[in-house]
C-alpha atoms as a PDB file:
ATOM      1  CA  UNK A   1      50.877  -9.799  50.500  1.00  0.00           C
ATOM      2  CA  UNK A   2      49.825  -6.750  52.138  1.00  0.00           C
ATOM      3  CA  UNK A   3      46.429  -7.940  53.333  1.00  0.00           C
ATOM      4  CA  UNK A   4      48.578 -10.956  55.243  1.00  0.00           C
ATOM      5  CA  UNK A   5      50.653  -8.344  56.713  1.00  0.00           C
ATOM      6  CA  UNK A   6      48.131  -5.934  58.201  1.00  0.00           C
ATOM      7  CA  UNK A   7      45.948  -9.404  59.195  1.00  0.00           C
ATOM      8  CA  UNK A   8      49.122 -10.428  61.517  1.00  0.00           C
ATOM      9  CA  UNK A   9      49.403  -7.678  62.534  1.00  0.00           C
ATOM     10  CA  UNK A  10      45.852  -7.178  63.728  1.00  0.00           C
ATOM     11  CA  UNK A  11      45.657 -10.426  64.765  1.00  0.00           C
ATOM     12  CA  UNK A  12      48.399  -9.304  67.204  1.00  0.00           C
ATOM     13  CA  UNK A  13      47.645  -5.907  68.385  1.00  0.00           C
ATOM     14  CA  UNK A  14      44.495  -8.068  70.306  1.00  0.00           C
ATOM     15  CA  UNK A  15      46.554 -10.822  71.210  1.00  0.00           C
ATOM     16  CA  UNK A  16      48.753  -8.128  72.799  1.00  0.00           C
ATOM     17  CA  UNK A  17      46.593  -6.254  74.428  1.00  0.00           C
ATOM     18  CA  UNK A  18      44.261  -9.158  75.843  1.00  0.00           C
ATOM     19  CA  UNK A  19      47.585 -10.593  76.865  1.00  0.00           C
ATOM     20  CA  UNK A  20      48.848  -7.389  78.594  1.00  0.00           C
ATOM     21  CA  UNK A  21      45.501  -6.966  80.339  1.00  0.00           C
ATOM     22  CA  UNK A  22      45.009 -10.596  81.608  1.00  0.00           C
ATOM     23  CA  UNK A  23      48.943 -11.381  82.231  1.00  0.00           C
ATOM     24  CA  UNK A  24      48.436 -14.261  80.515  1.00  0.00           C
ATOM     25  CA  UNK A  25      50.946 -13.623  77.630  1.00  0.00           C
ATOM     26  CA  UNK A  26      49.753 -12.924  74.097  1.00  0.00           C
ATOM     27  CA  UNK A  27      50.888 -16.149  73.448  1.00  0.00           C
ATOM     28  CA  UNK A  28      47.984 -17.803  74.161  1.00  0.00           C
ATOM     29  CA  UNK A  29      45.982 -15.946  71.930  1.00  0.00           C
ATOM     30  CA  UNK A  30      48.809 -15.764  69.001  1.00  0.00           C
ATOM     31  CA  UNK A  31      49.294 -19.285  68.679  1.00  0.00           C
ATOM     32  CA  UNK A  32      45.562 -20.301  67.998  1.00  0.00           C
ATOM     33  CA  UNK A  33      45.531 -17.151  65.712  1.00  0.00           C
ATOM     34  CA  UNK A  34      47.960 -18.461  63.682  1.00  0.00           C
ATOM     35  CA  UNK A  35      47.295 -22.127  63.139  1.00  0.00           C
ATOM     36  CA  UNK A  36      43.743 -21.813  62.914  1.00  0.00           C
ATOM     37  CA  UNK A  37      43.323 -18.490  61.152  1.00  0.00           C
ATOM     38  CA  UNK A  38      46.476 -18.277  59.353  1.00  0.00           C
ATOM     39  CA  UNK A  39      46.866 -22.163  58.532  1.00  0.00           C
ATOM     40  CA  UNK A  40      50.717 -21.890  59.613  1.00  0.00           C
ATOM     41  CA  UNK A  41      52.670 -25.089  60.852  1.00  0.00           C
ATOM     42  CA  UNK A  42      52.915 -25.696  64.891  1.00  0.00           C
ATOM     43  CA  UNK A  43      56.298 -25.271  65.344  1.00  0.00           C
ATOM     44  CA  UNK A  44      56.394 -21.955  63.168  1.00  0.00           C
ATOM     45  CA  UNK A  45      53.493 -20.022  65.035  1.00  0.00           C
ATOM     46  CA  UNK A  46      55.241 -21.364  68.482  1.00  0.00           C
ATOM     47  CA  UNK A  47      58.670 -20.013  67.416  1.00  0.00           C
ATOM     48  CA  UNK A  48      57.056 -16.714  66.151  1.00  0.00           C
ATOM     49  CA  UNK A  49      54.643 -16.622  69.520  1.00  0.00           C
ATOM     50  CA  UNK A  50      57.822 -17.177  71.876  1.00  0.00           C
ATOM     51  CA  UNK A  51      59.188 -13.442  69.676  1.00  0.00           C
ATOM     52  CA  UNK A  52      56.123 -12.031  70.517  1.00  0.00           C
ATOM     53  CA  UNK A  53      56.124 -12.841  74.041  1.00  0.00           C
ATOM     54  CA  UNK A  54      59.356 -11.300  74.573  1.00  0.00           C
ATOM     55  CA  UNK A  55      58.123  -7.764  72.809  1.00  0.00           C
ATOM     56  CA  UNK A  56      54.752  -8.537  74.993  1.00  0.00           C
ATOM     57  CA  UNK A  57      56.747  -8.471  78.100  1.00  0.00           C
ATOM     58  CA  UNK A  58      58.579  -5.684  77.280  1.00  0.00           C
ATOM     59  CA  UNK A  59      55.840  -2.927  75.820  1.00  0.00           C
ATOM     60  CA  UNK A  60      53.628  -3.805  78.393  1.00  0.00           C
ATOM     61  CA  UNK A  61      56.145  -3.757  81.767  1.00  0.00           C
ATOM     62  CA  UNK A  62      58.151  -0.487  81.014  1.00  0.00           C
ATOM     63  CA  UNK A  63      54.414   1.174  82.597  1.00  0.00           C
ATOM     64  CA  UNK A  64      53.853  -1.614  85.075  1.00  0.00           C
ATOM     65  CA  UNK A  65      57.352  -1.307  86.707  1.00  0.00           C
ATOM     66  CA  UNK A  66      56.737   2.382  86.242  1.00  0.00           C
ATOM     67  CA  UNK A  67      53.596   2.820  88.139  1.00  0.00           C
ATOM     68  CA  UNK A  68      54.682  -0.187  91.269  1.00  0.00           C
ATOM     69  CA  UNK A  69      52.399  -3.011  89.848  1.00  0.00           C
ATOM     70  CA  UNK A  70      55.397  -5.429  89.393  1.00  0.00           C
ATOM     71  CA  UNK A  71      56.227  -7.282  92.333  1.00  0.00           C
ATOM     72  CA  UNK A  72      59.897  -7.584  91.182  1.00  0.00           C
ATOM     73  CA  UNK A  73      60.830  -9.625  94.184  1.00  0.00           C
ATOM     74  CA  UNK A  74      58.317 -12.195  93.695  1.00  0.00           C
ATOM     75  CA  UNK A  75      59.547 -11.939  89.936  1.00  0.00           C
ATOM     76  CA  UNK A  76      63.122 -12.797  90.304  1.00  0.00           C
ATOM     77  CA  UNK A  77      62.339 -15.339  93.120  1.00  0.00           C
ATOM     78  CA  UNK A  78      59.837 -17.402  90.954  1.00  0.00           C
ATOM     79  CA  UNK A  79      61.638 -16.839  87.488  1.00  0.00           C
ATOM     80  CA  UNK A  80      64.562 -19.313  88.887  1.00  0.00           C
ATOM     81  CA  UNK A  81      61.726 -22.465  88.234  1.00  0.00           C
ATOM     82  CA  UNK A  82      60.194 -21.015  85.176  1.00  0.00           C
ATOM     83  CA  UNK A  83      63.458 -20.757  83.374  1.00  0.00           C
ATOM     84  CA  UNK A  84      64.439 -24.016  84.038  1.00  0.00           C
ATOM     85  CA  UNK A  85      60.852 -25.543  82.915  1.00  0.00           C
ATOM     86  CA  UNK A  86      61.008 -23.319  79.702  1.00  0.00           C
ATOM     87  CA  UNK A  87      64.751 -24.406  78.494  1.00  0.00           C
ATOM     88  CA  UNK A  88      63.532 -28.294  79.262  1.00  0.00           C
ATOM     89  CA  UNK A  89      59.843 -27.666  77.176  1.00  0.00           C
ATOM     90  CA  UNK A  90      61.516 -25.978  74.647  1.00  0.00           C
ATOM     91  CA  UNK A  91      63.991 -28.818  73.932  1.00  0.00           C
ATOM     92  CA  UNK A  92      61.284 -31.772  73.920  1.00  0.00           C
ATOM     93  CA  UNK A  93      59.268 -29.457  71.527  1.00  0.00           C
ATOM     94  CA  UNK A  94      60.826 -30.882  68.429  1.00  0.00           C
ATOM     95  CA  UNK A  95      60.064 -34.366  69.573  1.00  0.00           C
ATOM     96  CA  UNK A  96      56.164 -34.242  70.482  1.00  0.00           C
ATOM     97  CA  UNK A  97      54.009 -34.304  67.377  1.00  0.00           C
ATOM     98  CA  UNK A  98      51.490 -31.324  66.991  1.00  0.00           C
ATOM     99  CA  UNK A  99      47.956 -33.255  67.547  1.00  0.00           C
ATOM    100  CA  UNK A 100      49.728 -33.609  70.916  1.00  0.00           C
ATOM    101  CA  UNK A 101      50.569 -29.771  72.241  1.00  0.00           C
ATOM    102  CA  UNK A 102      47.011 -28.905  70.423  1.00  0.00           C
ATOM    103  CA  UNK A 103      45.511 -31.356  72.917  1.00  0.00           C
ATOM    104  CA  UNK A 104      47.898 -29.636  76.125  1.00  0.00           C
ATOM    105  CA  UNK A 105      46.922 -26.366  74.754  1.00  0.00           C
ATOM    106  CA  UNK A 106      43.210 -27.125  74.803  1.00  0.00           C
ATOM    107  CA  UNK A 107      43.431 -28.720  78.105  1.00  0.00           C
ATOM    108  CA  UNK A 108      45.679 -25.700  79.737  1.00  0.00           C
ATOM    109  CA  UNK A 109      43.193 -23.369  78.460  1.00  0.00           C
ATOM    110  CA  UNK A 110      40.230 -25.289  80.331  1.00  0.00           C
ATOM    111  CA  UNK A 111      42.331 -25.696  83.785  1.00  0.00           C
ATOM    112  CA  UNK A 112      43.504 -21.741  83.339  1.00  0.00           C
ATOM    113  CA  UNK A 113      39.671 -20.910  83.046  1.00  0.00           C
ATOM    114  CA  UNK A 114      38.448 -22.960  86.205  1.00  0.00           C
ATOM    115  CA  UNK A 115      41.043 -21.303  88.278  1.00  0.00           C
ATOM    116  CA  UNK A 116      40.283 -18.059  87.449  1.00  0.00           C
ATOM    117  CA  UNK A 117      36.397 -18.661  87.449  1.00  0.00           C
ATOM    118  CA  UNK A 118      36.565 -20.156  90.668  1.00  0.00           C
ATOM    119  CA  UNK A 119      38.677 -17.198  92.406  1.00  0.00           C
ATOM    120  CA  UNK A 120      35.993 -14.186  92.432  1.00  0.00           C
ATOM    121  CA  UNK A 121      37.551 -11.629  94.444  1.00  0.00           C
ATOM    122  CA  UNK A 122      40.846 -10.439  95.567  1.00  0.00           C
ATOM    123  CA  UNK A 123      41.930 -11.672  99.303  1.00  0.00           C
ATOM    124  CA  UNK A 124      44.274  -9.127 100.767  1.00  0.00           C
ATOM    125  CA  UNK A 125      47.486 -11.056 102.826  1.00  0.00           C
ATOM    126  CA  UNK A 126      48.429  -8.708 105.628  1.00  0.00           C
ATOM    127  CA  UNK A 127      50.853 -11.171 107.379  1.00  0.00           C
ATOM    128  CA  UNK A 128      52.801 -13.863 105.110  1.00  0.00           C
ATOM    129  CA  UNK A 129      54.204 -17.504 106.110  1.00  0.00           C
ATOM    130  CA  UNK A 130      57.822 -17.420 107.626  1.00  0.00           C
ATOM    131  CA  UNK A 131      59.612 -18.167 104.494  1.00  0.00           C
ATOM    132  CA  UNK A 132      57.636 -15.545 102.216  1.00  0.00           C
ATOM    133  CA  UNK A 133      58.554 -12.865 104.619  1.00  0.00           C
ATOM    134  CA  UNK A 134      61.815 -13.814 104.940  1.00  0.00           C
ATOM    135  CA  UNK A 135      62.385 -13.538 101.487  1.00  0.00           C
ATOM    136  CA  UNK A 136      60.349  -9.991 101.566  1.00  0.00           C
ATOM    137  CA  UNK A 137      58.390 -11.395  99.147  1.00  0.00           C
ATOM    138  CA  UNK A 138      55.250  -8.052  99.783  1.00  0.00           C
ATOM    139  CA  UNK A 139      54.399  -5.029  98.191  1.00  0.00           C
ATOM    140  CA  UNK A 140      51.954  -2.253  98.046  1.00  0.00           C
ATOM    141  CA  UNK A 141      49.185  -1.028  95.839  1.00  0.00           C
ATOM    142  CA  UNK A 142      47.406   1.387  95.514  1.00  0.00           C
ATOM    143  CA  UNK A 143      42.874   1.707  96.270  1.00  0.00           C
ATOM    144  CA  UNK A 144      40.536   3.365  94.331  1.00  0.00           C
ATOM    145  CA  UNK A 145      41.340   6.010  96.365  1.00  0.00           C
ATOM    146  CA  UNK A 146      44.823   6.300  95.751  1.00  0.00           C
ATOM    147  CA  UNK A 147      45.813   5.076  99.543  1.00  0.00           C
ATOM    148  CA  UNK A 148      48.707   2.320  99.555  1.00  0.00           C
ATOM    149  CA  UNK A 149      47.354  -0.833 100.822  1.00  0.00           C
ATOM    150  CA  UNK A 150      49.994  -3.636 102.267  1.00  0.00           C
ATOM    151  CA  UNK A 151      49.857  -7.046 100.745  1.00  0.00           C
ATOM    152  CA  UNK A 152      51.998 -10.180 102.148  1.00  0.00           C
ATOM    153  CA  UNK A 153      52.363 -13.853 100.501  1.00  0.00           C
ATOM    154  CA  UNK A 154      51.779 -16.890 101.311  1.00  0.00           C
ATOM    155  CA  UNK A 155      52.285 -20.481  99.973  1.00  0.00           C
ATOM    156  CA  UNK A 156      56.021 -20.270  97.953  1.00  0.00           C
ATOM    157  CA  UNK A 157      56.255 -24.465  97.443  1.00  0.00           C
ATOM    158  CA  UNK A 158      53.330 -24.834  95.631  1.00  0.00           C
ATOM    159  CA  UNK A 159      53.812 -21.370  93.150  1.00  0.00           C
ATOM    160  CA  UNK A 160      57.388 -22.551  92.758  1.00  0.00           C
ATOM    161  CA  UNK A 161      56.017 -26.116  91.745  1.00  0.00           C
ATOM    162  CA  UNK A 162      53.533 -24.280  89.376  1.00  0.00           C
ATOM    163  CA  UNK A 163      55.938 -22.332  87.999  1.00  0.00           C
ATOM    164  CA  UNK A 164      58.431 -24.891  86.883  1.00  0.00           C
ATOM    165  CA  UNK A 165      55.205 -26.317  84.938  1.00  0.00           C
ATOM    166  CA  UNK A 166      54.746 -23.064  83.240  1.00  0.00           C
ATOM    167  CA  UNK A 167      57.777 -22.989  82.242  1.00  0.00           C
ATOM    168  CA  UNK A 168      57.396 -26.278  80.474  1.00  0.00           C
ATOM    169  CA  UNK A 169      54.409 -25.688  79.082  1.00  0.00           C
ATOM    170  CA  UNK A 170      55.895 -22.333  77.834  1.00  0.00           C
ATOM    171  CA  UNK A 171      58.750 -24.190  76.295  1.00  0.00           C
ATOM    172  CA  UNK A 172      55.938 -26.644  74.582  1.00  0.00           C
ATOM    173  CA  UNK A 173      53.484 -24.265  73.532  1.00  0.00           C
ATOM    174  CA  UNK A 174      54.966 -21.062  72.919  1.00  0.00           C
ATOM    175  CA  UNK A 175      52.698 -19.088  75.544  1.00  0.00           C
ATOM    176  CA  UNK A 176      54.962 -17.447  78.008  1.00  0.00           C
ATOM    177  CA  UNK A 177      52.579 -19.482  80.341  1.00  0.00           C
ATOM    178  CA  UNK A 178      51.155 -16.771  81.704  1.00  0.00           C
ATOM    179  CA  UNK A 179      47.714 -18.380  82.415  1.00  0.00           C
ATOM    180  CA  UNK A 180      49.999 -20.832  84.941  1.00  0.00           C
ATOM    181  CA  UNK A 181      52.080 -17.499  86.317  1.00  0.00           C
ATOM    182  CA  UNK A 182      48.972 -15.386  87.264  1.00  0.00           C
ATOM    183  CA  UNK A 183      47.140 -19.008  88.702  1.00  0.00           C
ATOM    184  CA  UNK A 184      50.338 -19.580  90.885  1.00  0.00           C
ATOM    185  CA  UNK A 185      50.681 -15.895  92.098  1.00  0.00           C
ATOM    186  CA  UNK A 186      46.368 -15.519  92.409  1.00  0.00           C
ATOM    187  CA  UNK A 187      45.290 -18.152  93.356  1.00  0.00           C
ATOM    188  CA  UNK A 188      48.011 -20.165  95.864  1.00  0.00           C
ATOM    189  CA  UNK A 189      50.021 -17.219  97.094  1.00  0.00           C
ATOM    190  CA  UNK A 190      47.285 -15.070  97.271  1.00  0.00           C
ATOM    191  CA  UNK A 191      48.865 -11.799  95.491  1.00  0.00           C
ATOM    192  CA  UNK A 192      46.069  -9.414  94.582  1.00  0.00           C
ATOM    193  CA  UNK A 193      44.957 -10.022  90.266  1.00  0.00           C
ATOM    194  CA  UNK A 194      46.167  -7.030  89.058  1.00  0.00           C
ATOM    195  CA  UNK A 195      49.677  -7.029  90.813  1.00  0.00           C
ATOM    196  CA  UNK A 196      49.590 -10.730  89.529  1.00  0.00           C
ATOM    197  CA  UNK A 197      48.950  -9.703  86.263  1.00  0.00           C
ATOM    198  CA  UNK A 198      51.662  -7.054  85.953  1.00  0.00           C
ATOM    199  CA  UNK A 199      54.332  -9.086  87.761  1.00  0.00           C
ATOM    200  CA  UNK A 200      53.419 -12.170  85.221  1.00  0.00           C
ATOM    201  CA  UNK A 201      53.705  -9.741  82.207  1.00  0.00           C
ATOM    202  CA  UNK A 202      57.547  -9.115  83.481  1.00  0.00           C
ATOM    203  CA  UNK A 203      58.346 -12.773  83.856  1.00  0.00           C
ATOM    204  CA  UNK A 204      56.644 -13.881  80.617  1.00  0.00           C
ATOM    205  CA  UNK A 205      59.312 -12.218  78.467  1.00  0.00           C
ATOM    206  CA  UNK A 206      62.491 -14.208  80.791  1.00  0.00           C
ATOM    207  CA  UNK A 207      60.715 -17.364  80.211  1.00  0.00           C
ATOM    208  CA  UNK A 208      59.760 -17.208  76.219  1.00  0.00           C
ATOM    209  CA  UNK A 209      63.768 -16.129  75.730  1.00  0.00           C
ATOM    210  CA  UNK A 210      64.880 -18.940  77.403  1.00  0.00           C
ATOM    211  CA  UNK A 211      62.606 -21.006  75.460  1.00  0.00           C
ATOM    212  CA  UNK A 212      63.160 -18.662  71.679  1.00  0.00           C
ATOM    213  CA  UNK A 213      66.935 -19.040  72.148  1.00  0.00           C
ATOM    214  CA  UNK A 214      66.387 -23.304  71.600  1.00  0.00           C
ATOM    215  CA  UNK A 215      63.985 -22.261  68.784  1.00  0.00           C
ATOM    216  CA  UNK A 216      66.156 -19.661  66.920  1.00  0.00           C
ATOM    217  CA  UNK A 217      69.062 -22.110  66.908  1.00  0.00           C
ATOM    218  CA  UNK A 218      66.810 -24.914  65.454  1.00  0.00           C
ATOM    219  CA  UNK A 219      65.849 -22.378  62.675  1.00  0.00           C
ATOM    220  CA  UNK A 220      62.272 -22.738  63.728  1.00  0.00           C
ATOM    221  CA  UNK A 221      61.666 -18.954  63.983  1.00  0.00           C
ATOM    222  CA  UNK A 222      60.279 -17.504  60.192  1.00  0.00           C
ATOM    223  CA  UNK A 223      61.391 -13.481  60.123  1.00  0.00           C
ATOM    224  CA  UNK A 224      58.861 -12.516  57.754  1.00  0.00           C
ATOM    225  CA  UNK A 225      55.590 -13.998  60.466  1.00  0.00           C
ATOM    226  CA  UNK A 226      57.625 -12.689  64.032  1.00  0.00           C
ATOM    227  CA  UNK A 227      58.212  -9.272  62.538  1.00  0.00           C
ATOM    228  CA  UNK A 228      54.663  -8.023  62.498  1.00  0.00           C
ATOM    229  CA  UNK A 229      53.395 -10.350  64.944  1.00  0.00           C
ATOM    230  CA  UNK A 230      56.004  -8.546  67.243  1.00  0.00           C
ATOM    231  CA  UNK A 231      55.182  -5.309  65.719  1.00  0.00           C
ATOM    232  CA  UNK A 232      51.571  -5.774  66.262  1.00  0.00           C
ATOM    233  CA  UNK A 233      51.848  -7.082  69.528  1.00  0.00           C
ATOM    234  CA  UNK A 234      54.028  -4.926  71.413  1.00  0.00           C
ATOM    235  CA  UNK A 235      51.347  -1.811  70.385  1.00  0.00           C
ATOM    236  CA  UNK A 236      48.639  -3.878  71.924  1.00  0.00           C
ATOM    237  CA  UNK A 237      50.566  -4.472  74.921  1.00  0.00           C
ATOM    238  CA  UNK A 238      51.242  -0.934  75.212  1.00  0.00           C
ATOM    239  CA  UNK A 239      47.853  -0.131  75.013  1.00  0.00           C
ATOM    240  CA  UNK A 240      46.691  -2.855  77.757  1.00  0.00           C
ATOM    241  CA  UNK A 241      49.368  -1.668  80.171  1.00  0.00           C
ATOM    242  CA  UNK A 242      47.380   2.072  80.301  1.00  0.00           C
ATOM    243  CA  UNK A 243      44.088   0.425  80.516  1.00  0.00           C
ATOM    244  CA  UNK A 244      44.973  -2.735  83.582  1.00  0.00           C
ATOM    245  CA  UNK A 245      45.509  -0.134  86.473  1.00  0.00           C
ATOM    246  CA  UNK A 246      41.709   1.057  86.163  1.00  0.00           C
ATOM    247  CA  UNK A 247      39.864  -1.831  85.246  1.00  0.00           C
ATOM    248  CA  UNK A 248      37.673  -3.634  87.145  1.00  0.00           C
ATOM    249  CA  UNK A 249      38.801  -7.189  88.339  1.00  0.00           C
ATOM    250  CA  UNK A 250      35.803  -9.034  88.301  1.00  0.00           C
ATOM    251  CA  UNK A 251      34.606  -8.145  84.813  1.00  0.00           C
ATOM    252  CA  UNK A 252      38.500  -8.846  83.721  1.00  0.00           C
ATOM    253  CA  UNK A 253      38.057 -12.501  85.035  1.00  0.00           C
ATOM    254  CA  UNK A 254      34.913 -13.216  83.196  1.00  0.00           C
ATOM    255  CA  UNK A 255      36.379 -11.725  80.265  1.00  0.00           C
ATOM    256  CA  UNK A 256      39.256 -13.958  80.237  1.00  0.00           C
ATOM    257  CA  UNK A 257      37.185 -17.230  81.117  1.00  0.00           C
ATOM    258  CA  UNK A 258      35.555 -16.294  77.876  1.00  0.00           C
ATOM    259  CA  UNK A 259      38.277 -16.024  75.669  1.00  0.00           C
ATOM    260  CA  UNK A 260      40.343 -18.774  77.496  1.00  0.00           C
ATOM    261  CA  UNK A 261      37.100 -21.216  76.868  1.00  0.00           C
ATOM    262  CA  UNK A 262      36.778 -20.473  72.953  1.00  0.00           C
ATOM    263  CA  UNK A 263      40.105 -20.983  72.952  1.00  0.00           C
ATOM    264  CA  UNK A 264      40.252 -24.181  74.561  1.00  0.00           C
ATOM    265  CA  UNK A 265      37.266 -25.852  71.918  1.00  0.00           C
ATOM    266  CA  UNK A 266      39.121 -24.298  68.993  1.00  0.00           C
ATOM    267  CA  UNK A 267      42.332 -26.248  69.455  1.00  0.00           C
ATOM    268  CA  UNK A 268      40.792 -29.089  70.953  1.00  0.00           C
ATOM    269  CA  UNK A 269      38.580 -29.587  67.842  1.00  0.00           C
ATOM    270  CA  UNK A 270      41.635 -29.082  65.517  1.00  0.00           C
ATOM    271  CA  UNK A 271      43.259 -31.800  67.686  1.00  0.00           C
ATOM    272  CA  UNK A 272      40.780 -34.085  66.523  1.00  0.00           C
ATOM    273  CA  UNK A 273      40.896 -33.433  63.008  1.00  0.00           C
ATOM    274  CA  UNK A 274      44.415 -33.930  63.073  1.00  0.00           C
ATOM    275  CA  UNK A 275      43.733 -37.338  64.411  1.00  0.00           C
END
């Protein structure tokens, strides 16, 4: 019993801390974890995942708000569309057999690789569109150097369209969607990675409660796999909040490629042994 304990909660410390690093949520590491690793059901390591999103969110962006990485702005702005996705995902989740999210999983996991694989560097916005600036959707971060540098956005439609899939897909899959948050945020509205990352670390925790409220009152959610899941996750996340603000960005993208990749085979190949 003890050895299934401390192997959750392993398994989530680096599900946490990968998640806190890349913004993608450890969701997207937990789930896999757990159905392939730990032989649980679907809908139990989603339910337990959407917890451990929540603690996720909130170990990892007590430092990020702290330090002005978390575009709160953009946050609240985008959050309206991801909420909405999540509660809608969350309630078709019952109906969709598991071969089925396995396969959306895998395929997510390929997409969320492309996009960051095909986005090398940061591109700094120093004027926005009219409606982005209207909505003061900018920020500042700091250089190696420790000088502020100004960033604008760009492009609000088409993360607002992304984001309402994320939140389906978190609803679905458990993830917090993070892959989709930082992609929308990165890659269309050109916010720099690491102010990406932070900013989808805060939202990731709004969307997985939206989704973990439909779950809870389904009875889906099994205390005795979200306590250390949560436990071991919200240390991780801790951890990959210190360690974000000095990494470097192109090694973090590879990084995450990797791990999104393996990720992507794993489930698909369960997908078709469950077919």
């Amino acid at each position: 019993m003890l050895e299934i304990l401390f192997g959750l909660i392993a398994l989530s410390f680096g599900a946490g801390l990968v998640g806190a690093l890349s913004g993608l949520g450890g969701g997207v590491f937990i789930v896999p974890a757990l159905v392939i690793a730990a032989h649980m059901p679907m809908v139990v390591a989603i339910g337990a995942s959407l917890i451990s999103v929540v603690a996720t969110s909130a170990g990892a962006s007590v430092a990020f708000v702290r330090d002005g990485w978390t575009n709160l702005r953009v946050a609240m702005v985008l959050e309206c569309a991801t909420v909405t996705g999540a509660v809608v995902g969350a309630l078709l989740a019952g109906a969709i057999p598991a071969v089925i999210l396995e396969v959306l999983f895998a395929l997510m996991m390929l997409q969320s690789a492309y996009f960051t694989l095909s986005k090398q560097d940061d591109v700094i916005i120093e004027r926005g569109d009219p409606l982005t600036r209207r909505l003061q959707l900018v920020g500042d971060i700091p250089d190696d150097a420790g000088t502020l540098i100004h960033y604008e956005t760009v492009n609000l439609p088409a993360g607002g369209a992304l984001m309402v899939l994320a939140g389906l897909m978190s609803g679905l899959l458990g993830i917090g969607s993070g892959a989709l948050k930082v992609i929308a945020m990165d890659y269309y509205m050109h916010i720099p990675l690491k102010v990406s990352s932070a900013t989808s670390n805060f939202m990731i925790g709004v969307t997985a409660g939206a989704g973990a409220l439909v779950f809870l009152a389904r009875g889906n959610v099994s205390t005795s796999v979200t306590a250390p899941v949560a436990l071991g996750v919200t240390a991780g996340a801790l951890l990959g909040s210190r360690i974000l603000p000095r990494a470097n960005v192109r090694i973090l993208r590879l990084v995450f490629v990797a791990i999104l990749v393996l990720i992507a085979i794993e489930m698909g190949w369960r997908a078709i042994q469950g077919i």
